[in-house]
PDB file of N, CA and C in Angstrom:
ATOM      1  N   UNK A   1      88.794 111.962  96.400  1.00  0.00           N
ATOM      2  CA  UNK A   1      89.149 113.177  95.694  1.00  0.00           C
ATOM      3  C   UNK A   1      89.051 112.930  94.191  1.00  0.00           C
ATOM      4  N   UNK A   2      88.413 113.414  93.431  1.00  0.00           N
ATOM      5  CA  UNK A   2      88.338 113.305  92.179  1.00  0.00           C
ATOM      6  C   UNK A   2      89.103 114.514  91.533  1.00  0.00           C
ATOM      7  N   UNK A   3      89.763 114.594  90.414  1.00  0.00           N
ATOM      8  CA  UNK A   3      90.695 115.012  90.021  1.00  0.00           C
ATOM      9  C   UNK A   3      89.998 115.901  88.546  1.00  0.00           C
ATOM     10  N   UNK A   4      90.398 116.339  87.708  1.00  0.00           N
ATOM     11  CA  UNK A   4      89.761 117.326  86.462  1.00  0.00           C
ATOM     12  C   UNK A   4      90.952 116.598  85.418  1.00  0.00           C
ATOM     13  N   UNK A   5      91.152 115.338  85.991  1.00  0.00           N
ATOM     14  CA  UNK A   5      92.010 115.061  84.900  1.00  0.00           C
ATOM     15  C   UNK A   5      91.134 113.493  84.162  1.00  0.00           C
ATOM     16  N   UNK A   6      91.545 113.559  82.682  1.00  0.00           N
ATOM     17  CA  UNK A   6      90.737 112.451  82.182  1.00  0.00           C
ATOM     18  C   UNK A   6      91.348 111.267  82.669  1.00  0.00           C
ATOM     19  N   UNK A   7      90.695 110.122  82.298  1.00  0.00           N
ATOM     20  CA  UNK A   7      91.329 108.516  82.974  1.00  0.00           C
ATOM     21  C   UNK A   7      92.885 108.988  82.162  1.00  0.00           C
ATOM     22  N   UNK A   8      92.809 108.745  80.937  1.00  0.00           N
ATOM     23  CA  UNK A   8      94.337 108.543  80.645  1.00  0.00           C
ATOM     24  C   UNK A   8      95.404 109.454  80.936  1.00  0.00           C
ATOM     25  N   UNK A   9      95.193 110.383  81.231  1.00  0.00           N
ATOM     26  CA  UNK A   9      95.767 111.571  82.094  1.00  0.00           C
ATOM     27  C   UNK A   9      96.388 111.618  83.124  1.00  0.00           C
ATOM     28  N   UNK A  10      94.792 110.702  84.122  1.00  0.00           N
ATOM     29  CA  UNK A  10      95.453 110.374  85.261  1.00  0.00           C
ATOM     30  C   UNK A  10      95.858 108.871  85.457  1.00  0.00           C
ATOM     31  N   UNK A  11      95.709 108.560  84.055  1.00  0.00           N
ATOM     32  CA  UNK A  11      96.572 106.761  84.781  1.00  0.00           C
ATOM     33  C   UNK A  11      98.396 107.553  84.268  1.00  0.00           C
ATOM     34  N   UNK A  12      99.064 108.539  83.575  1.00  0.00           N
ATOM     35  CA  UNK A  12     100.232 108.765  82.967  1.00  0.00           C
ATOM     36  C   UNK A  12     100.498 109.274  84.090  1.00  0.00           C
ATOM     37  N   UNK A  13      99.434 110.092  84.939  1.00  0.00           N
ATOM     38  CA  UNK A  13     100.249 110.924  85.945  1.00  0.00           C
ATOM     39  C   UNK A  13     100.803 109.947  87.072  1.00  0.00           C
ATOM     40  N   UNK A  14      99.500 108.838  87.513  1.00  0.00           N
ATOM     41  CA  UNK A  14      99.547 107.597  88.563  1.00  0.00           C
ATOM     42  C   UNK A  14     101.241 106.898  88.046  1.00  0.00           C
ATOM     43  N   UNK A  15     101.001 106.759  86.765  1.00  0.00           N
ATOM     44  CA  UNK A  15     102.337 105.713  86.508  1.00  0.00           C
ATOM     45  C   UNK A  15     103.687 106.293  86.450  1.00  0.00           C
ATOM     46  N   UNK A  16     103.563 107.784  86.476  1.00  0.00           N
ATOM     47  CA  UNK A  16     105.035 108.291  86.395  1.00  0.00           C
ATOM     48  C   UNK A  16     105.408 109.132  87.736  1.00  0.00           C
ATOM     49  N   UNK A  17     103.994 108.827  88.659  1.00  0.00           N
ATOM     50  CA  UNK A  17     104.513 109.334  90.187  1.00  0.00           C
ATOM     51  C   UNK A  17     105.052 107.383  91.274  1.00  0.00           C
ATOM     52  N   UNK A  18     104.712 106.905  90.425  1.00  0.00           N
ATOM     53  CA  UNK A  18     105.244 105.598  90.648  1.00  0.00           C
ATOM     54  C   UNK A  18     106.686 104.981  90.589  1.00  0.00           C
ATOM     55  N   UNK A  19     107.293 105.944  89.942  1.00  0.00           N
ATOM     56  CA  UNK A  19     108.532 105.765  89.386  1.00  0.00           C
ATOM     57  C   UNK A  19     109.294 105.865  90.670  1.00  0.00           C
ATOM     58  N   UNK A  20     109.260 106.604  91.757  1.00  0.00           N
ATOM     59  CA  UNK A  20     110.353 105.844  92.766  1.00  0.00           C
ATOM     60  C   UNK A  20     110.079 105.395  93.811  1.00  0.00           C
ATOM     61  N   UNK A  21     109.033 105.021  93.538  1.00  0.00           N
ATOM     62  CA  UNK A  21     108.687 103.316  94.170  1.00  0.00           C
ATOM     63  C   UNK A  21     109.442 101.798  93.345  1.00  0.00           C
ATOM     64  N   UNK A  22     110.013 102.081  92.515  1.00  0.00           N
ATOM     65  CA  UNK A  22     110.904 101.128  91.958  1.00  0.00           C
ATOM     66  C   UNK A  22     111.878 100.772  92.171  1.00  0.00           C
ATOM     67  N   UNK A  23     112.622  99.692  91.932  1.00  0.00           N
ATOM     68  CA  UNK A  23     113.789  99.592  92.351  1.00  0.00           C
ATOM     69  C   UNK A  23     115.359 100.057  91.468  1.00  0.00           C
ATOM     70  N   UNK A  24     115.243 101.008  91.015  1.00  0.00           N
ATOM     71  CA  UNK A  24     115.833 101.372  90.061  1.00  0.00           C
ATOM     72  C   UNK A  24     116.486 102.930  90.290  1.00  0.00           C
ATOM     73  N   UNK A  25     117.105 103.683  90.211  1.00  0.00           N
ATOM     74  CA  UNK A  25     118.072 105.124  89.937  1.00  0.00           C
ATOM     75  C   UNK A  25     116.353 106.294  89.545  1.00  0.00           C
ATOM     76  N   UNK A  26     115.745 106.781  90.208  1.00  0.00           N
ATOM     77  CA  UNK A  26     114.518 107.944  89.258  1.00  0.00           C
ATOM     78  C   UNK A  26     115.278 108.712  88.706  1.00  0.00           C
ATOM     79  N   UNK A  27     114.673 109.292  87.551  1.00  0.00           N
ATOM     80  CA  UNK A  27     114.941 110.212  87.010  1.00  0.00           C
ATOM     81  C   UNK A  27     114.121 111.281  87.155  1.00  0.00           C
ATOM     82  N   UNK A  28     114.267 111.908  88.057  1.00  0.00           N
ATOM     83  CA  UNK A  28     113.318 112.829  88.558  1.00  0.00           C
ATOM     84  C   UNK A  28     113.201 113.989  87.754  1.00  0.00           C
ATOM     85  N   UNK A  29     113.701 114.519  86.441  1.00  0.00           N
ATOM     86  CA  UNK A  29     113.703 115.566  85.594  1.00  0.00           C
ATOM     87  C   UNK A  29     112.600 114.887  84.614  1.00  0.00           C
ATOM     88  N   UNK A  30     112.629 113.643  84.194  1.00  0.00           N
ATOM     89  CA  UNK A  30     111.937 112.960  83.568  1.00  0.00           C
ATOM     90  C   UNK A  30     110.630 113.148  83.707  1.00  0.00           C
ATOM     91  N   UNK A  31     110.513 112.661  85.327  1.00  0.00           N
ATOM     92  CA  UNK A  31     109.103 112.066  85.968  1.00  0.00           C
ATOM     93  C   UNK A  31     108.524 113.909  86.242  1.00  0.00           C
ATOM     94  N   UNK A  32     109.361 114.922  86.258  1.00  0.00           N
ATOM     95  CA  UNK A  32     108.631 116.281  86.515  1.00  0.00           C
ATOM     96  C   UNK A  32     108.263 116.665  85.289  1.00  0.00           C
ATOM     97  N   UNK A  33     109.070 116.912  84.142  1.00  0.00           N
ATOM     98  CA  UNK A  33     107.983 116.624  82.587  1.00  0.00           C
ATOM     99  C   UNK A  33     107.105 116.475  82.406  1.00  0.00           C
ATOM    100  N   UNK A  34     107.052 115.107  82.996  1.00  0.00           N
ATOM    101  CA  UNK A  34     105.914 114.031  82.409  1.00  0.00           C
ATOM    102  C   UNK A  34     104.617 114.726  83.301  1.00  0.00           C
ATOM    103  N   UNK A  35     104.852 115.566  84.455  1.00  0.00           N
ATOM    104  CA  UNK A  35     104.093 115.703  85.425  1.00  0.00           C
ATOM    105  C   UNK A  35     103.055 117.031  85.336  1.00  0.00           C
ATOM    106  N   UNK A  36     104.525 118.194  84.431  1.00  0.00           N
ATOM    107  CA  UNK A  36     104.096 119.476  84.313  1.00  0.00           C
ATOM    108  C   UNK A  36     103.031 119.934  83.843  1.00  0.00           C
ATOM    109  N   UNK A  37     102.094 120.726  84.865  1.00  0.00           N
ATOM    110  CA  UNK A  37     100.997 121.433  83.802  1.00  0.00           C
ATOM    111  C   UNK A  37      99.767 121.086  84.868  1.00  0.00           C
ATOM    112  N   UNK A  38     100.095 119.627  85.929  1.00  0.00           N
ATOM    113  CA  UNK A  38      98.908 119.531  86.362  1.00  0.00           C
ATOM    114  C   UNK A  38      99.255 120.355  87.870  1.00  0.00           C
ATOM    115  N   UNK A  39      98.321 120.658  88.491  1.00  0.00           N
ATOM    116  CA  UNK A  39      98.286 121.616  89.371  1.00  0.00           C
ATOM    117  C   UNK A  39      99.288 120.581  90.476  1.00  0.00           C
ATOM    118  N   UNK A  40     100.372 121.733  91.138  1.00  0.00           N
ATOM    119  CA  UNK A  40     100.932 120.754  92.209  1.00  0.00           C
ATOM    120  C   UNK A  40     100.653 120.039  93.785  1.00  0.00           C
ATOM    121  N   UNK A  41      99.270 120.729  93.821  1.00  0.00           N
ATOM    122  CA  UNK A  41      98.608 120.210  94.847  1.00  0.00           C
ATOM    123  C   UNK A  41      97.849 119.068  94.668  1.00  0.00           C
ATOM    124  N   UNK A  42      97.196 118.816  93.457  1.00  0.00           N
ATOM    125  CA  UNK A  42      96.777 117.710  93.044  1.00  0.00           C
ATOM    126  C   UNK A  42      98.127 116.359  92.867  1.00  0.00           C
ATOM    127  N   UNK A  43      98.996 117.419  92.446  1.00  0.00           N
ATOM    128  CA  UNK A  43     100.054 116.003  92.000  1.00  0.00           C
ATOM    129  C   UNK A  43     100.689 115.562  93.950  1.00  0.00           C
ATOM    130  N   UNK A  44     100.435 116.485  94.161  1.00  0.00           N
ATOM    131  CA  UNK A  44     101.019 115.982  95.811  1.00  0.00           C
ATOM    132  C   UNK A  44      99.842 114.848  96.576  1.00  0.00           C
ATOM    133  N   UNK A  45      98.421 115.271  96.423  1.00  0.00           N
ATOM    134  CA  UNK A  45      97.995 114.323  97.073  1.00  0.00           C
ATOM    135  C   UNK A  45      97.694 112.874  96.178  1.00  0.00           C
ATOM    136  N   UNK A  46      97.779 112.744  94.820  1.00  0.00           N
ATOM    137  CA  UNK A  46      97.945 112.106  94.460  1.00  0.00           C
ATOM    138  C   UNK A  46      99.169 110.883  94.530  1.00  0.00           C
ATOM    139  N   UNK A  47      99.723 111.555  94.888  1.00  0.00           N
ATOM    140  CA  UNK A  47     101.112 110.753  95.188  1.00  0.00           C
ATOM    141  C   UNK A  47     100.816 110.145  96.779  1.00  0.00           C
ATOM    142  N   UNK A  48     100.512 110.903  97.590  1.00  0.00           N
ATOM    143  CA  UNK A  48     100.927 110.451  98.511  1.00  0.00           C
ATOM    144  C   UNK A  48      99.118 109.272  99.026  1.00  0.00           C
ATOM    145  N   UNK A  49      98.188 110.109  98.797  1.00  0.00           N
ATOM    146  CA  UNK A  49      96.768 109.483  98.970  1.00  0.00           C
ATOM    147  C   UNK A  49      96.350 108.071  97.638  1.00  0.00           C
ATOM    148  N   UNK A  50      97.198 108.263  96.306  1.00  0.00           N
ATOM    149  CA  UNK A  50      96.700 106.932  95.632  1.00  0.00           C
ATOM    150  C   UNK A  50      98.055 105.925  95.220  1.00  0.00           C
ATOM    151  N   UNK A  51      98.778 106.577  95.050  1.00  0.00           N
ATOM    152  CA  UNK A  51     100.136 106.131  94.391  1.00  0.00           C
ATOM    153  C   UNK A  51     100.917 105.524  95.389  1.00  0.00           C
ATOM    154  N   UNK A  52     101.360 106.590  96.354  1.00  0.00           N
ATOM    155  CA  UNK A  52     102.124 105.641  97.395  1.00  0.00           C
ATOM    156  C   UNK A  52     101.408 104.535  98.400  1.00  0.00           C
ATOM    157  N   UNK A  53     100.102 104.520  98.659  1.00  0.00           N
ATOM    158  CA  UNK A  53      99.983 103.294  99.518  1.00  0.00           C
ATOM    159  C   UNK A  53      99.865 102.460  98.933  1.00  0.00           C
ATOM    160  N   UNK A  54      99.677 101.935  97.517  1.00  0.00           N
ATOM    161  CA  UNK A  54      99.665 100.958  96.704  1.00  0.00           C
ATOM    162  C   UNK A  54     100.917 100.293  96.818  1.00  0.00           C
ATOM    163  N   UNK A  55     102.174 101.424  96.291  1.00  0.00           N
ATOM    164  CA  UNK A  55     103.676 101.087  96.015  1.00  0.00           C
ATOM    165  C   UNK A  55     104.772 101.389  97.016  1.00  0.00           C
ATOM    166  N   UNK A  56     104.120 101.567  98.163  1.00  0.00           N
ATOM    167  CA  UNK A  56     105.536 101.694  98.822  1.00  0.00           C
ATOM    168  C   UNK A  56     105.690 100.157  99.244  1.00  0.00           C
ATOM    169  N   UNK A  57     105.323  99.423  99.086  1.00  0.00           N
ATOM    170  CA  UNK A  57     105.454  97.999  99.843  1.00  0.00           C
ATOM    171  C   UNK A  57     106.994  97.728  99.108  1.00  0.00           C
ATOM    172  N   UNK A  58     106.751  98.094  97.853  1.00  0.00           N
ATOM    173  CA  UNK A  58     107.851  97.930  96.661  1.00  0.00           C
ATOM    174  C   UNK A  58     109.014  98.244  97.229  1.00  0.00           C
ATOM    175  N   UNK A  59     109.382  99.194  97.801  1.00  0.00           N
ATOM    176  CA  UNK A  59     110.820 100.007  98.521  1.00  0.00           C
ATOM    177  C   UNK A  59     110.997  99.334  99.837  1.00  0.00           C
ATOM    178  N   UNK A  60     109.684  98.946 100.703  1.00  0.00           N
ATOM    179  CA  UNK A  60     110.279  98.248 102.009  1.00  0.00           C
ATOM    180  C   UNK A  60     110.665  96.743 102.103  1.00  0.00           C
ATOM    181  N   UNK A  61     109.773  96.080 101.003  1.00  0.00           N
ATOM    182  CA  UNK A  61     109.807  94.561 100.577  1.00  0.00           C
ATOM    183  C   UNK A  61     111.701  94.000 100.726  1.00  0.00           C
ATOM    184  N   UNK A  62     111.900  93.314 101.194  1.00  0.00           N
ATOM    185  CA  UNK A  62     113.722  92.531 101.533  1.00  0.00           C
ATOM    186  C   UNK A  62     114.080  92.033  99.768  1.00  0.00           C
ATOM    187  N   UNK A  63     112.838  91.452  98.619  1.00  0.00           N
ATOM    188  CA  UNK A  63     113.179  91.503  97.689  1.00  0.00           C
ATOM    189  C   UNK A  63     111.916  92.254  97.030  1.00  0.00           C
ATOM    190  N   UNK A  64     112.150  93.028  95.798  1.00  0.00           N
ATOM    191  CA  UNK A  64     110.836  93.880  95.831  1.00  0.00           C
ATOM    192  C   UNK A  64     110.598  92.878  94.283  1.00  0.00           C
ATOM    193  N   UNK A  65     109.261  92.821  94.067  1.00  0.00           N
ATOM    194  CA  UNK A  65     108.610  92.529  93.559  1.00  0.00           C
ATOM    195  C   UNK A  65     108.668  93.224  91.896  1.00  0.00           C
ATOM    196  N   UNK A  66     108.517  94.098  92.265  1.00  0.00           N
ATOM    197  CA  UNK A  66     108.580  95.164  91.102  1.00  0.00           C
ATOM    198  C   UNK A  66     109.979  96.156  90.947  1.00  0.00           C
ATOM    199  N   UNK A  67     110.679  95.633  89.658  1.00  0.00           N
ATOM    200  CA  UNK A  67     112.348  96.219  89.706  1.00  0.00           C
ATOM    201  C   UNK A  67     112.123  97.121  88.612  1.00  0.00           C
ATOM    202  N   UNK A  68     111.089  97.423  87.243  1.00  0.00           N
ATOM    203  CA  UNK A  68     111.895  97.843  86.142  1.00  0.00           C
ATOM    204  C   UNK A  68     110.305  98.749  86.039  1.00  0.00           C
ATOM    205  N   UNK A  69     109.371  98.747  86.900  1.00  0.00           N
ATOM    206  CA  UNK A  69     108.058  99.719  86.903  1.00  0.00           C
ATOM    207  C   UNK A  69     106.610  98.987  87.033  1.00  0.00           C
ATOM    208  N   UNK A  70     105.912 100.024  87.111  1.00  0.00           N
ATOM    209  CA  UNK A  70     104.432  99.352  87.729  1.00  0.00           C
ATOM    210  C   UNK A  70     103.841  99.489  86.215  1.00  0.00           C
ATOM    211  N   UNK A  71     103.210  98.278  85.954  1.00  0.00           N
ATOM    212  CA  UNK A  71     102.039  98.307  84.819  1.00  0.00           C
ATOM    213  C   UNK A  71     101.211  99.403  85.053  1.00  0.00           C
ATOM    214  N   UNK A  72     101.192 100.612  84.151  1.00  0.00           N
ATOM    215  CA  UNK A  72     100.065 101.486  84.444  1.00  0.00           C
ATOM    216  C   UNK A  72      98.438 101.101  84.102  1.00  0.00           C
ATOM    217  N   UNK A  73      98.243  99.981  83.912  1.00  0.00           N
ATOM    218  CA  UNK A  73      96.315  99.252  84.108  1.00  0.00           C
ATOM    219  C   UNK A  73      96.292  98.825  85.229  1.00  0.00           C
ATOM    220  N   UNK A  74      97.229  97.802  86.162  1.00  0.00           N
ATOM    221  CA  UNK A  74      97.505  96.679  86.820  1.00  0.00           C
ATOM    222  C   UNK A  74      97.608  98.152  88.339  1.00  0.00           C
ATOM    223  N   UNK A  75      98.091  99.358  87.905  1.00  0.00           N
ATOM    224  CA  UNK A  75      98.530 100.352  88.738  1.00  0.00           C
ATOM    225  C   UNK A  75      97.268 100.717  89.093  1.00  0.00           C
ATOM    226  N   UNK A  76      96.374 101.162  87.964  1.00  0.00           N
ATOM    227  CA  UNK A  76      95.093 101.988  87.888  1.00  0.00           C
ATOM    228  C   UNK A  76      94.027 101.160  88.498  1.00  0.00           C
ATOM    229  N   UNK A  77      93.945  99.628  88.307  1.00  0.00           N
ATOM    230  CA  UNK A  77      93.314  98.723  89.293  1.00  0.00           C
ATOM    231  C   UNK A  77      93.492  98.460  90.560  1.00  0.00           C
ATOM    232  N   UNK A  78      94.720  98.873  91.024  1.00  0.00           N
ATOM    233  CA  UNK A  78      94.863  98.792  92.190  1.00  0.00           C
ATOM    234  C   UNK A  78      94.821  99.713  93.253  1.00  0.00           C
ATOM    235  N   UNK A  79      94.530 101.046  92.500  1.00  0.00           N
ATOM    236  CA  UNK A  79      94.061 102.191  93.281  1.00  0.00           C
ATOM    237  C   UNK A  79      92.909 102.249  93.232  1.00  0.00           C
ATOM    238  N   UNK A  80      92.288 101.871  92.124  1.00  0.00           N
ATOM    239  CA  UNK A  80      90.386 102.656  91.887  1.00  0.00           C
ATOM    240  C   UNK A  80      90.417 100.905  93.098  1.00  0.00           C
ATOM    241  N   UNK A  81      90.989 100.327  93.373  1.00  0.00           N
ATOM    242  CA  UNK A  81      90.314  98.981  94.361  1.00  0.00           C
ATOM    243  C   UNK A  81      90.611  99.510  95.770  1.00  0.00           C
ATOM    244  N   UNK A  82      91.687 100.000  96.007  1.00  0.00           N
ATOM    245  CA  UNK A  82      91.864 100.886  97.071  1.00  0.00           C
ATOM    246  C   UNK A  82      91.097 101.589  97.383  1.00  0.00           C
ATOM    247  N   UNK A  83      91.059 102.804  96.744  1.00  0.00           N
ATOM    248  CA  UNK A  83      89.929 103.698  96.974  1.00  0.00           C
ATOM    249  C   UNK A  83      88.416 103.650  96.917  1.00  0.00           C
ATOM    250  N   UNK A  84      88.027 102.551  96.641  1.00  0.00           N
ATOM    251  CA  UNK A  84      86.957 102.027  96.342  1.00  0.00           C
ATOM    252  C   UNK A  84      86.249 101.393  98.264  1.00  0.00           C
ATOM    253  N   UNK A  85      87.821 100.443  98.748  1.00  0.00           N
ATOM    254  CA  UNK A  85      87.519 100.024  99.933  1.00  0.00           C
ATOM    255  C   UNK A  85      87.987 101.239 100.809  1.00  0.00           C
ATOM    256  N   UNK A  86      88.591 102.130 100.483  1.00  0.00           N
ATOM    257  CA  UNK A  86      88.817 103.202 101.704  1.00  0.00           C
ATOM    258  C   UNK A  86      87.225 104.046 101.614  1.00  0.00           C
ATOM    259  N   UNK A  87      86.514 103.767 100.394  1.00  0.00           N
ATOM    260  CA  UNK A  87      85.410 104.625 100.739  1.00  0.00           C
ATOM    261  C   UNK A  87      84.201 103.943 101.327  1.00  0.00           C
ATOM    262  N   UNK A  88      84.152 103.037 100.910  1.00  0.00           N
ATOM    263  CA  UNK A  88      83.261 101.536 101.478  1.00  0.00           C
ATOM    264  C   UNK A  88      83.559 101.091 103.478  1.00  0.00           C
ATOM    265  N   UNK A  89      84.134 101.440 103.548  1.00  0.00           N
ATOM    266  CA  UNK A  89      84.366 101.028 104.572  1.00  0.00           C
ATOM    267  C   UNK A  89      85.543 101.630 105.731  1.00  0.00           C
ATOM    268  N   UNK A  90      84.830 101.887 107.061  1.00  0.00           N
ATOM    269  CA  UNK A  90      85.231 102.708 107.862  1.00  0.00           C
ATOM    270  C   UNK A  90      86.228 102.856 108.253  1.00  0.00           C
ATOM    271  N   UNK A  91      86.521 101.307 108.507  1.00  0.00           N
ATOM    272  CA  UNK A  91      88.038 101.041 109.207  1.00  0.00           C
ATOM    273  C   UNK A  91      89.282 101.326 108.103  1.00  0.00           C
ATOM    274  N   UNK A  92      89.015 100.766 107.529  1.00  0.00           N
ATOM    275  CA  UNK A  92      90.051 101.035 105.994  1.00  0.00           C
ATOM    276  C   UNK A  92      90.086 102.605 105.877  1.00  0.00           C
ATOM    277  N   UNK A  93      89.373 103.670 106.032  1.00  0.00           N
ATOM    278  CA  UNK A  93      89.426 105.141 105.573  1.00  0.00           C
ATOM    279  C   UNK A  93      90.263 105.174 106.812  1.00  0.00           C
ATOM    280  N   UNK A  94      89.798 105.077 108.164  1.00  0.00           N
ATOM    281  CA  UNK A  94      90.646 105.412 109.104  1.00  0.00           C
ATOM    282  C   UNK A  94      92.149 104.767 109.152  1.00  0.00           C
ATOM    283  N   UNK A  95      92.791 103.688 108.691  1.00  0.00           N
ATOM    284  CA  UNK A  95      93.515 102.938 108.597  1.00  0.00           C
ATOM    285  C   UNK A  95      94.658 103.615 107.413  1.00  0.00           C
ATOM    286  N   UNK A  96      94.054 104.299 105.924  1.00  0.00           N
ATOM    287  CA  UNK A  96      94.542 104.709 105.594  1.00  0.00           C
ATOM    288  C   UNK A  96      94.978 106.293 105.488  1.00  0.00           C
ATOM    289  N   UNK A  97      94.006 106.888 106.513  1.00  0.00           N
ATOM    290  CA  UNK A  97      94.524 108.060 106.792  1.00  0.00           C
ATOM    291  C   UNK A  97      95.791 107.854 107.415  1.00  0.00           C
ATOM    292  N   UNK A  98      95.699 107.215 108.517  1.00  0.00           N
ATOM    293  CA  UNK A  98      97.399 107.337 109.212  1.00  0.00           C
ATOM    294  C   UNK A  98      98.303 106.859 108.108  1.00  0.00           C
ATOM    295  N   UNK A  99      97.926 106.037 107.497  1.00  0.00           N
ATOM    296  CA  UNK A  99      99.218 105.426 106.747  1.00  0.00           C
ATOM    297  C   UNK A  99      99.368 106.548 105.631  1.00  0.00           C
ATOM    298  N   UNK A 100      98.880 107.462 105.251  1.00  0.00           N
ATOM    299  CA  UNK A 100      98.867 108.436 104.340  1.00  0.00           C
ATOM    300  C   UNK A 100      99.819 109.321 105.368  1.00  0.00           C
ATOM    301  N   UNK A 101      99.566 109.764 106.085  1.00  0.00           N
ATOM    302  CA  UNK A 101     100.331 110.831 107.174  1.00  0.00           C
ATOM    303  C   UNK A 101     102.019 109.801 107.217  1.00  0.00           C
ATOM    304  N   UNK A 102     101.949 108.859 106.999  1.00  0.00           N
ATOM    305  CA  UNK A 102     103.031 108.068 107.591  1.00  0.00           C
ATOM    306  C   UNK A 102     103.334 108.179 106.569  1.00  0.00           C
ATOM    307  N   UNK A 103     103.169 107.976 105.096  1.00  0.00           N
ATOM    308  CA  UNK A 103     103.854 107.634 103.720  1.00  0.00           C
ATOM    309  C   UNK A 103     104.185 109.245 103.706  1.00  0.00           C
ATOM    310  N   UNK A 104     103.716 110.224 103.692  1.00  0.00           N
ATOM    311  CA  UNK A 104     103.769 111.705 103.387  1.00  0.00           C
ATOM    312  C   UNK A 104     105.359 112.052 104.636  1.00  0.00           C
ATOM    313  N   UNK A 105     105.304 111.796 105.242  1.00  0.00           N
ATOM    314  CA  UNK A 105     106.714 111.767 106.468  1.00  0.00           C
ATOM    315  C   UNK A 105     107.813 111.044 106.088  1.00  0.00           C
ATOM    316  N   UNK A 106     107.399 110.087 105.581  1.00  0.00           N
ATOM    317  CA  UNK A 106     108.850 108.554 105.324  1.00  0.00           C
ATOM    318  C   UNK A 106     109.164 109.270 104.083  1.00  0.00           C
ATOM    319  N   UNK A 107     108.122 109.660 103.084  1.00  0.00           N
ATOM    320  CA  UNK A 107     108.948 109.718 101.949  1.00  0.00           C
ATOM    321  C   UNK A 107     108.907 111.272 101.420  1.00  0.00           C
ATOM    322  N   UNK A 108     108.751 111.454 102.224  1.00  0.00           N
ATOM    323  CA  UNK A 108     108.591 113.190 101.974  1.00  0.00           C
ATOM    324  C   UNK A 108     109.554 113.660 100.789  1.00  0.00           C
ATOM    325  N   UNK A 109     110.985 113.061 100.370  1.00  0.00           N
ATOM    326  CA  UNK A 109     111.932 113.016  99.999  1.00  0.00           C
ATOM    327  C   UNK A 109     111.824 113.661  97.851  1.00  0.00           C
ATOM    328  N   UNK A 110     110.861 112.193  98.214  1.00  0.00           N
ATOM    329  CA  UNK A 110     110.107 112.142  96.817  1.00  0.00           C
ATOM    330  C   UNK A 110     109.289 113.395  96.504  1.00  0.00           C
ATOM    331  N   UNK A 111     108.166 113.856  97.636  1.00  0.00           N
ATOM    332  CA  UNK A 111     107.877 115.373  96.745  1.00  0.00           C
ATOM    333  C   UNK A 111     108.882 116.330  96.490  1.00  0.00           C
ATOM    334  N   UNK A 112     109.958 116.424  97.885  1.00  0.00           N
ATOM    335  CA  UNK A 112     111.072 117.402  97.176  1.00  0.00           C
ATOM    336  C   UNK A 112     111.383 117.327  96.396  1.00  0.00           C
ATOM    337  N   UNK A 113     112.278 116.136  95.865  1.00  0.00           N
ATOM    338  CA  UNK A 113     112.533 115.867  94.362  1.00  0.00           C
ATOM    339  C   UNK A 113     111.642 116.265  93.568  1.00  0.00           C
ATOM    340  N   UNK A 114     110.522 115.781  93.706  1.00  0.00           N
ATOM    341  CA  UNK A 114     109.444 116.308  92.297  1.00  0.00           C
ATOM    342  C   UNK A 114     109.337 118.333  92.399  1.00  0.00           C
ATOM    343  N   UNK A 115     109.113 118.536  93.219  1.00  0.00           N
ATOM    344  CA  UNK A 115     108.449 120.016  93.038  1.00  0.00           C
ATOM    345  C   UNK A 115     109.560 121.018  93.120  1.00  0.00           C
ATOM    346  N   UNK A 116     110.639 120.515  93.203  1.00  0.00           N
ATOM    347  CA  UNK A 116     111.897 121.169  92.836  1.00  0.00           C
ATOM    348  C   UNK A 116     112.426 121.361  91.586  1.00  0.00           C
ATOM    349  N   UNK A 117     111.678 120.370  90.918  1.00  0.00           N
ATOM    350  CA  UNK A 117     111.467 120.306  89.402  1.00  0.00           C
ATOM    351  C   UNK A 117     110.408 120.906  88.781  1.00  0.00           C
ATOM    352  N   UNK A 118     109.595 121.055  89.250  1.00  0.00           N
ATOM    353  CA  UNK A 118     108.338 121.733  88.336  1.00  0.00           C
ATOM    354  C   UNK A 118     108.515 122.876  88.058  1.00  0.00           C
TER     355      UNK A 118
END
């Protein structure tokens, strides 16, 4: 899915839909701000198709890795590498469709929060 948003646009949007994948309190008035203006269907599959399969490991991990936020370059590399092998290759697209359906169910929580704000 390519987006109408520029790289730095969409690495601010990637890094502040990241925010509760952290281990930390969201500020979800914050992160809807930061969010407003881009269409909310885009910000939904974005979240759930680039953002969350990267970072949910972060929330299930016994110690998480990442406590105080995701580097937004280190973030943006690790999706355009994602999406790069979900398009490259078969098993991986099929692999991350379910896990997209599965992240969109577990954390469903997180779009409420967000679009209750917008």
């Amino acid at each position: 899915m390519r987006h109408l948003l520029t790289e730095p646009q969409l690495t601010k949007v990637r890094a502040a839909l990241s925010e509760p994948f952290n281990d930390f309190p969201v500020e979800y008035d914050y992160l809807a701000r930061t969010v407003r203006g881009v269409d909310p269907n885009i910000l939904y599959e974005i979240l759930y198709s680039e953002v969350a399969p990267v970072c949910f490991i972060n929330l299930v991990a016994a110690v998480p890795p990442v406590w105080t936020g995701f580097d937004p370059d280190i973030l943006r590399e690790s999706i355009e590498e994602r999406l790069a092998a979900r398009k490259s290759n078969w098993f991986r697209r099929q692999f991350d469709k379910v896990l997209v359906r599965w992240l969109k169910y577990s954390y469903a929580y997180i779009w409420k929060e967000i679009a209750s704000r917008l």
